[in-house]
Protein backbone atom coordinates (compact mmCIF):
# COMPACT_ATOMS: atom_id res chain seq x y z
CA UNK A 1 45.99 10.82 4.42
CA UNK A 2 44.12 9.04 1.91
CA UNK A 3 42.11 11.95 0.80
CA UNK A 4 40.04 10.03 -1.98
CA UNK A 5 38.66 7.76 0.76
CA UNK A 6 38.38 10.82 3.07
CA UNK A 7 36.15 12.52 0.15
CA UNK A 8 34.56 9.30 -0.69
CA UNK A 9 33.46 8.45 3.18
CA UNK A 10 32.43 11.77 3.40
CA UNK A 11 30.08 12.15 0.61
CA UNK A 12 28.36 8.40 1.60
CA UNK A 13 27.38 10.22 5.14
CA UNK A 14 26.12 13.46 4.13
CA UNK A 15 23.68 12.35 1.25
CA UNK A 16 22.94 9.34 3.79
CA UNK A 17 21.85 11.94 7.19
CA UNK A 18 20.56 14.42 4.19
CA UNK A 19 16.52 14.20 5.82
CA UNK A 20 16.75 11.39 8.03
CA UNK A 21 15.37 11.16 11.37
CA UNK A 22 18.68 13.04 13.17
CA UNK A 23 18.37 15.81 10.72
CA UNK A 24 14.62 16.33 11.33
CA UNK A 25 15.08 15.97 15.39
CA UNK A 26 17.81 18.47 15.15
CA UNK A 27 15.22 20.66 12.99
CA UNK A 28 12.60 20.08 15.79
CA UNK A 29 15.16 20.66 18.76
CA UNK A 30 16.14 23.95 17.04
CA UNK A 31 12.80 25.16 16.39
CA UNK A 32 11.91 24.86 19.78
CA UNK A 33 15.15 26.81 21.07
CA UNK A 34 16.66 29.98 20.28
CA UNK A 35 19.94 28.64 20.53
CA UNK A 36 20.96 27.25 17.52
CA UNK A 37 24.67 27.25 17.89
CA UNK A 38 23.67 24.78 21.35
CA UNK A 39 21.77 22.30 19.19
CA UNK A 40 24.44 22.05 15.91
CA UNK A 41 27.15 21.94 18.70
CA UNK A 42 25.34 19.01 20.67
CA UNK A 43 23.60 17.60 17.52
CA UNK A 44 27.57 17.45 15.72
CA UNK A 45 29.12 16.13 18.34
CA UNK A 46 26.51 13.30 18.44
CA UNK A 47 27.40 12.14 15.03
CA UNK A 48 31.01 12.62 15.48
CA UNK A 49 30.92 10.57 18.60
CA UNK A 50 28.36 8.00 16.64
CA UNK A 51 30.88 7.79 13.59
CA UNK A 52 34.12 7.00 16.15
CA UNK A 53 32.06 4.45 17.35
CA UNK A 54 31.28 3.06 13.81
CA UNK A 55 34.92 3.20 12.64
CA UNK A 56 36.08 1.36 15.40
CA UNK A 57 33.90 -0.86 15.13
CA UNK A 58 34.19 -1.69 11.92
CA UNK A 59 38.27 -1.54 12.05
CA UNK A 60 37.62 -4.25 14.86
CA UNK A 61 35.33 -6.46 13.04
CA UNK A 62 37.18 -6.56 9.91
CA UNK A 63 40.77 -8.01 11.73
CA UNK A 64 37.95 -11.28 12.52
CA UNK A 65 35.81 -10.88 9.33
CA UNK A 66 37.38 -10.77 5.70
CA UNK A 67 36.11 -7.67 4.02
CA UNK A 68 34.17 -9.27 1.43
CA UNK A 69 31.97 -11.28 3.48
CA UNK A 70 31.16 -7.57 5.44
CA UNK A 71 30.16 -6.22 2.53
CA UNK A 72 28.17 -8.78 1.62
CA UNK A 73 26.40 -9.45 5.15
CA UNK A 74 25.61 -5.17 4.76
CA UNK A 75 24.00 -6.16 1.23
CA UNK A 76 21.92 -8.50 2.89
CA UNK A 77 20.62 -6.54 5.94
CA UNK A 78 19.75 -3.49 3.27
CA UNK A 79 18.06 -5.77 1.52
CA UNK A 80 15.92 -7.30 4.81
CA UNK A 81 15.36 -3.75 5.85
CA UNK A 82 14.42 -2.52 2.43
CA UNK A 83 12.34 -5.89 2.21
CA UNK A 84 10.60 -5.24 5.21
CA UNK A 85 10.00 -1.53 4.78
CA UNK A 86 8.13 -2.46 1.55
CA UNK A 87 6.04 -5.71 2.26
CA UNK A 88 3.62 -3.12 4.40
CA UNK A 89 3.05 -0.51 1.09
CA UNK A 90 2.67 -3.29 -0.98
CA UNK A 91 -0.02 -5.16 0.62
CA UNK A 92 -1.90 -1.56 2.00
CA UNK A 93 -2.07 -1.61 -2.02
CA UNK A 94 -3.50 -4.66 -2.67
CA UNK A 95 -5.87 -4.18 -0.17
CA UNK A 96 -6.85 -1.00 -1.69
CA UNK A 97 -6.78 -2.24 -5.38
CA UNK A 98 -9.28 -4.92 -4.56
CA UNK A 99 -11.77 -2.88 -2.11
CA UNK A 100 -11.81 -0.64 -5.35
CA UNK A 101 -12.91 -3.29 -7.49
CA UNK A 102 -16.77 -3.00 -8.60
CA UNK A 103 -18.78 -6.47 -10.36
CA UNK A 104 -20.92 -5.19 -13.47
CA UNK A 105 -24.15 -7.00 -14.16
């Protein structure tokens, strides 16, 4: 077992789900139930089943795709998505900055 990969792959997940939208549908699933054990049970499995998925996946794609260009085609999407998550704040704040703007005489 390669237990520094093990450690490393499982500290990438946990701050990555820490408040995203699984963790806050699990919070809203369990706050409507009074079974919690039901929801963690179905709610792990999920991401275990999610995760398999994933790894096979990307054991699958990396026998057609050399490993650098993977990482680097990941970059890029993060980048698009991060891109495109932005492009909306930043123009709500131009559009704000100059509605803001008063002429002296």
């Amino acid at each position: 077992m390669d237990f520094p990969l093990l450690i490393s792959t499982f500290l990438t997940v946990f701050m990555a789900e820490l408040g995203d939208k699984t963790q806050l549908a699990t919070v809203a699933i369990s706050g409507t139930s009074n079974r919690p054990l039901a929801v963690f049970l179905g709610s792990s499995s999920a991401l275990v089943l999610a995760s398999l998925l994933g790894a096979f996946a990307g054991g699958s794609v990396a026998t057609v795709i050399p490993s650098d260009l993977l990482q680097l085609l990941a970059s890029v999407g993060f980048l698009v998505i991060g891109g495109r998550l932005l492009i909306p704040l930043v123009r709500d704040g131009e559009a704000n900055s100059d509605g803001d703007q008063t002429s002296e005489s």
